[in-house]
Protein backbone atom coordinates (compact mmCIF):
# COMPACT_ATOMS: atom_id res chain seq x y z
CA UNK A 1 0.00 0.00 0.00
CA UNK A 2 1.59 3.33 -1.05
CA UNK A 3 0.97 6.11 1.79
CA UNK A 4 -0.15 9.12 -0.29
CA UNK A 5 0.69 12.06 2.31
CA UNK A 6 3.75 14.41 1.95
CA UNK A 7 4.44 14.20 5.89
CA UNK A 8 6.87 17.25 7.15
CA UNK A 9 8.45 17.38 3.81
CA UNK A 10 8.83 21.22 2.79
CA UNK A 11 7.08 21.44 -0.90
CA UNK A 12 5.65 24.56 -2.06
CA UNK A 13 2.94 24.98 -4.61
CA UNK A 14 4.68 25.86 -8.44
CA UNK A 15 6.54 24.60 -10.69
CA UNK A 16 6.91 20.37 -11.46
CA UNK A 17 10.08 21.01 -13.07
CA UNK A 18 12.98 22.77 -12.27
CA UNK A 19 13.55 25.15 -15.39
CA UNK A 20 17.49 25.70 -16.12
CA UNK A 21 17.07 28.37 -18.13
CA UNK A 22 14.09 30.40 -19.86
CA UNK A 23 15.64 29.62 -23.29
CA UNK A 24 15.66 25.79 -22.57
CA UNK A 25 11.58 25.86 -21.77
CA UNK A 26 9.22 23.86 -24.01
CA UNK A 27 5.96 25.82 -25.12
CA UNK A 28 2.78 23.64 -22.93
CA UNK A 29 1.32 22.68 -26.47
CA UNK A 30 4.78 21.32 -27.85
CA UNK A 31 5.32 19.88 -24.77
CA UNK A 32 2.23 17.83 -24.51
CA UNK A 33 2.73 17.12 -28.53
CA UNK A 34 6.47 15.87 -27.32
CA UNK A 35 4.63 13.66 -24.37
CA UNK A 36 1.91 11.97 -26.66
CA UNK A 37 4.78 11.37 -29.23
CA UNK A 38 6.76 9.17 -26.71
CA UNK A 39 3.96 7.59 -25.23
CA UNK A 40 5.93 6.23 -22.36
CA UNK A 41 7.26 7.84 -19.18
CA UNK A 42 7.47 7.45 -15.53
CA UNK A 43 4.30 7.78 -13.20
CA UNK A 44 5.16 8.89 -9.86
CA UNK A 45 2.86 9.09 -6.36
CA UNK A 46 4.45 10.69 -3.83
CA UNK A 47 4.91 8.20 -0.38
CA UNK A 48 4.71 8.59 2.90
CA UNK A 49 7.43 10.10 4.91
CA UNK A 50 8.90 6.02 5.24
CA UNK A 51 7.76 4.99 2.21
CA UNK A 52 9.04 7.77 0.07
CA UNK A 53 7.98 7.87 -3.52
CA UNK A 54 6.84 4.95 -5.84
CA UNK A 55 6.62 4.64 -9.31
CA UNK A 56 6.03 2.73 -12.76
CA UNK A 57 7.68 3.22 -16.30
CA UNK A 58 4.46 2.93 -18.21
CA UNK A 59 3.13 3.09 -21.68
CA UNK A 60 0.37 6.18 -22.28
CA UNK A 61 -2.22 7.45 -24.73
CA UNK A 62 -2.78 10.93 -24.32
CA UNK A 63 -6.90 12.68 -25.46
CA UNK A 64 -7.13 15.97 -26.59
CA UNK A 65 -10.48 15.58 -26.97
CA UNK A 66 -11.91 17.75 -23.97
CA UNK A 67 -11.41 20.59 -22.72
CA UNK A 68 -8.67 19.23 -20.43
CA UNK A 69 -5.92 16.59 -22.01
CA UNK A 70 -5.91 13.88 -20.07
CA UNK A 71 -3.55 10.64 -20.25
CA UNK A 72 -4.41 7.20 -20.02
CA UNK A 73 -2.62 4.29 -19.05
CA UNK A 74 -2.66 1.51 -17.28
CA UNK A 75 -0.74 -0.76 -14.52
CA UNK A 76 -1.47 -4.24 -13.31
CA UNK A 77 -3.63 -5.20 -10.46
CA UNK A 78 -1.24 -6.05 -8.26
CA UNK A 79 0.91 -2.79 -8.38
CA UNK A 80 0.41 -0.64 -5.23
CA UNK A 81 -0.53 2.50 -7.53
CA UNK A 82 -3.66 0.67 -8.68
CA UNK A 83 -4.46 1.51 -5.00
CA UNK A 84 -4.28 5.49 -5.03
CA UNK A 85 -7.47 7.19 -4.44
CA UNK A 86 -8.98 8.96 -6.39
CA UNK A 87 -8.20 12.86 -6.60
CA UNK A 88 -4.40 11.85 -6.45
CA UNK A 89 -2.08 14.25 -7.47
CA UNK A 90 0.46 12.46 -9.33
CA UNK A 91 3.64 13.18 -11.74
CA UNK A 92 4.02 11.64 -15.37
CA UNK A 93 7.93 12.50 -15.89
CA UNK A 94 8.33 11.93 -19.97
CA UNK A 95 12.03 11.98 -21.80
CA UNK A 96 13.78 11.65 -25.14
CA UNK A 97 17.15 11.14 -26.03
CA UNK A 98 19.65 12.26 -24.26
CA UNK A 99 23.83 12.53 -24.62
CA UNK A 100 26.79 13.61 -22.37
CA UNK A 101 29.28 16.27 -23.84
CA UNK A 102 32.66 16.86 -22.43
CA UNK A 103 34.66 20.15 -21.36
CA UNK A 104 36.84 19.29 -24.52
CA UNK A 105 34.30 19.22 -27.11
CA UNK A 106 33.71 22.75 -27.14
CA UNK A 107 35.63 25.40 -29.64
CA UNK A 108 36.28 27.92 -27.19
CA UNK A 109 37.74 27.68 -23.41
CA UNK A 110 36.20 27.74 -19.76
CA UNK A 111 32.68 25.80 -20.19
CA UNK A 112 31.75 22.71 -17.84
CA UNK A 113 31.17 19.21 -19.01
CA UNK A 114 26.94 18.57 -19.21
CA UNK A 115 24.49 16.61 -20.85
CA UNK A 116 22.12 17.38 -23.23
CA UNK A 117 18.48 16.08 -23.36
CA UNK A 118 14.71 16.86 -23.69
CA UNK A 119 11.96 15.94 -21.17
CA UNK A 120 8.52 16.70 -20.26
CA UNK A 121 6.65 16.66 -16.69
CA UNK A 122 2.98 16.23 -16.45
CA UNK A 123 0.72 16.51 -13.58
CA UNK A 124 -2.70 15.79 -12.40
CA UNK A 125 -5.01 14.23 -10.18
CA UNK A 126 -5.44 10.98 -11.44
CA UNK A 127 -8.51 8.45 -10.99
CA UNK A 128 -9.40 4.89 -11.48
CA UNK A 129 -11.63 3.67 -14.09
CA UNK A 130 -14.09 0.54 -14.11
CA UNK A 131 -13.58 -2.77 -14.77
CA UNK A 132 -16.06 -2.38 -17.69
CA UNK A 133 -13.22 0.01 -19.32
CA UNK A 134 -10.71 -1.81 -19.89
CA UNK A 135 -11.43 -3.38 -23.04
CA UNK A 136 -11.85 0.02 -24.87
CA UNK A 137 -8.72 1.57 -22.95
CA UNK A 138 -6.98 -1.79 -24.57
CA UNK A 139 -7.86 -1.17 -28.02
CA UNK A 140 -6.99 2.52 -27.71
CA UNK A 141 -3.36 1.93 -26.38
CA UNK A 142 -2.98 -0.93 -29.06
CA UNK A 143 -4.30 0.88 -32.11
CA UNK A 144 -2.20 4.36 -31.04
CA UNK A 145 0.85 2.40 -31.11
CA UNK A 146 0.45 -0.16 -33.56
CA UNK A 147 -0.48 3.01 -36.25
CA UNK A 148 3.56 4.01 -35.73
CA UNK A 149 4.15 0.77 -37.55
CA UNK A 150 2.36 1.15 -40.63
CA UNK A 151 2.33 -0.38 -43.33
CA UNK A 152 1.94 -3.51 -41.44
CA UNK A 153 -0.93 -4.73 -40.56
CA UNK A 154 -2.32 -4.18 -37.20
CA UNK A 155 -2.75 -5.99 -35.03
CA UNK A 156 -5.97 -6.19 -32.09
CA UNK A 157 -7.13 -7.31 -29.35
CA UNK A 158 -9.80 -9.38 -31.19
CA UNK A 159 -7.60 -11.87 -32.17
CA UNK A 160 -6.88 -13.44 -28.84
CA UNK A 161 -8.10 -16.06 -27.69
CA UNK A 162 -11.46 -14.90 -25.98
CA UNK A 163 -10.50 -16.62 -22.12
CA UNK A 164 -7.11 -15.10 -22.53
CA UNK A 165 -7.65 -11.91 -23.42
CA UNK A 166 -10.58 -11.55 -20.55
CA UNK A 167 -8.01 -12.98 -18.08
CA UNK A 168 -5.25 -10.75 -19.33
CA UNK A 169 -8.04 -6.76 -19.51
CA UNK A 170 -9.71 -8.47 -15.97
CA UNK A 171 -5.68 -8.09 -14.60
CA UNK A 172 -4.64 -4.65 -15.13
CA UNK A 173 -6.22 -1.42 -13.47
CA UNK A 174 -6.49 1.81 -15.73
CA UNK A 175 -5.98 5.31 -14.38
CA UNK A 176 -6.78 8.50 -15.90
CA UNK A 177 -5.13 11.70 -15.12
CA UNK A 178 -6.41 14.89 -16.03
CA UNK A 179 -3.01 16.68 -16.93
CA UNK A 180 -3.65 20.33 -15.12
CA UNK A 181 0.31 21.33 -15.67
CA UNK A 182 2.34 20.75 -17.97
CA UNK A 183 6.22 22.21 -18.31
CA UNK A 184 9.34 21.19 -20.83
CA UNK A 185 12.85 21.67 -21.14
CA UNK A 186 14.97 21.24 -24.26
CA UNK A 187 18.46 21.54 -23.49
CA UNK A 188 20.27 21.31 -26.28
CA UNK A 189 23.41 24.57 -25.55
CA UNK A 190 21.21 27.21 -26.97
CA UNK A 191 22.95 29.07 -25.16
CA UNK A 192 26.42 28.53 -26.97
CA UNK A 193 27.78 30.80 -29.55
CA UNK A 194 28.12 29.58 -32.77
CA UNK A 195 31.30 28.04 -32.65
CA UNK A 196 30.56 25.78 -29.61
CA UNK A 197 27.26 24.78 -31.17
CA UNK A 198 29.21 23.75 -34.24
CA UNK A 199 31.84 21.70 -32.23
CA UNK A 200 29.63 19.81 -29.79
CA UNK A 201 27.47 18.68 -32.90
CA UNK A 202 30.32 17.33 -34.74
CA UNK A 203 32.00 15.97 -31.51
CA UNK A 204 28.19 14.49 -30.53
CA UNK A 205 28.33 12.61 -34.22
CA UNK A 206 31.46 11.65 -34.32
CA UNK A 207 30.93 9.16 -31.15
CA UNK A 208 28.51 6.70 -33.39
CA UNK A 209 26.60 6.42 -30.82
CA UNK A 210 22.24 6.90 -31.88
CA UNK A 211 21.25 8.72 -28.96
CA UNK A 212 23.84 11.59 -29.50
CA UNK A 213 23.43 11.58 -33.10
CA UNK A 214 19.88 12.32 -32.85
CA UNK A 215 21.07 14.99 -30.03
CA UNK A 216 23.03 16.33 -32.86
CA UNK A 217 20.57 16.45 -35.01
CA UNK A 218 18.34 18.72 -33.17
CA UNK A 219 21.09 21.03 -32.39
CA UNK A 220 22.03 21.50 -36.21
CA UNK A 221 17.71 21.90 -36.87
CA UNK A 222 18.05 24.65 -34.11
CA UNK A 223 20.56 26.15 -36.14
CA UNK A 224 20.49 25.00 -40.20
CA UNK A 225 22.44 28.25 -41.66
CA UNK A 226 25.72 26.93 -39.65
CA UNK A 227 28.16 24.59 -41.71
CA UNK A 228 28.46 21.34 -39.69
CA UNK A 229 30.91 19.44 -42.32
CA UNK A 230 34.07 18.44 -41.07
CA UNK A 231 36.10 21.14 -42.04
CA UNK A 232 33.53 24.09 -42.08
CA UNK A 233 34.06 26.78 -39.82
CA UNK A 234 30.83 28.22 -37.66
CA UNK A 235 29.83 30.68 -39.82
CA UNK A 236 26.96 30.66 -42.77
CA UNK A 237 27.71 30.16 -45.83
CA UNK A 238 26.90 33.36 -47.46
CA UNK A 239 30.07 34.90 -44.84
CA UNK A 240 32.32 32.72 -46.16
CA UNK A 241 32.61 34.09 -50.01
């Protein structure tokens, strides 16, 4: 059972998120976009002061459809969130990919080794739905997903095995949380000049590795005027002639 009180601890009301910088924040509506687009994050209930907090990596399916977004999602019977009352205020922490950059990747001297990365929080109270709701929060999830690999075929629920498939919706517990904040952070050294940006792009590809490649390539789409080819310099092209 997961104790849903705060105890002594000192929180005050604002922000989810601690925001590094104003130029690293995610507008709400590009944030949810960049939530829904994962689909998969980290629900967290606070615990008691014992306890401390619990959570579940979980896959989501986020409606737009009313006047407040809510996400969807599920967990199974026997997790201890499939216990929280109703009214809940809860965290959904969402991330993409992320990449480490060292003090000697950058052009110019004196910055600090950091990583790069983008991530969304969203919070809400959350509540439990009935038994009878499962089936239709199944095919929801199933069909969300299964469109991102088109052209196959999709697959669906219907083609269980009836006794299975009851067994498997009758085991799980879906929550809903009505997402009443939502904040961003994209921190990808906007606040660079130039030449660092450059550098730590080209550094960021040349490791091979995906995750940092695709960090790169959101720090060149930040800035597509600057030449990122091996020998370019940090300047547009139109400077160089």
């Amino acid at each position: 059972m997961v104790w849903l009180t705060i105890g002594r601890l000192n929180l005050k009301p604002g922000p989810i998120m601690h925001l590094l910088k104003p130029i690293f924040e995610i507008e709400r509506e590009e944030a949810l976009g960049f939530a829904a687009g994962r689909g998969f994050g980290l629900f967290v209930v606070q615990g008691g002061p014992d306890a401390g907090p619990f959570g579940s990596h979980i896959p989501f399916r986020v409606d737009t459809s009313k006047s407040v977004p809510v996400a969807q999602f599920h967990v199974t019977a026997g997790n201890s969130l499939a216990t929280i009352p109703d009214g809940t205020k809860c965290l959904l922490a969402v991330w993409g990919q992320d990449a480490y950059v060292s003090n000697d990747w950058y052009a110019t001297p004196d910055h600090v080794s950091t990583w790069l990365y983008e991530a969304v929080h969203l919070s809400g109270r959350v509540r439990r739905l009935s038994l009878h709701d499962n089936r239709k929060h199944g095919d929801d999830l199933v069909e969300a997903f299964e469109k991102r690999l088109l052209p196959k075929t999709p697959w669906d629920l219907k083609t269980m095995e009836p006794t299975k498939r009851e067994t498997m919706l009758r085991s799980i517990v879906v929550l809903e949380m009505e997402i009443e904040r939502i904040e961003g952070q994209r921190k990808l050294n906007q606040h660079k000049s130039d030449k660092d940006h450059v550098s730590v792009a080209r550094h960021l590809v040349a490791t091979g590795e995906p995750a940092a490649i695709a960090i790169a390539e959101k720090m060149r789409g930040l800035r597509p005027h600057l030449d990122y080819s091996a020998d370019g310099e940090a300047e547009t092209p139109a400077s160089k002639k």
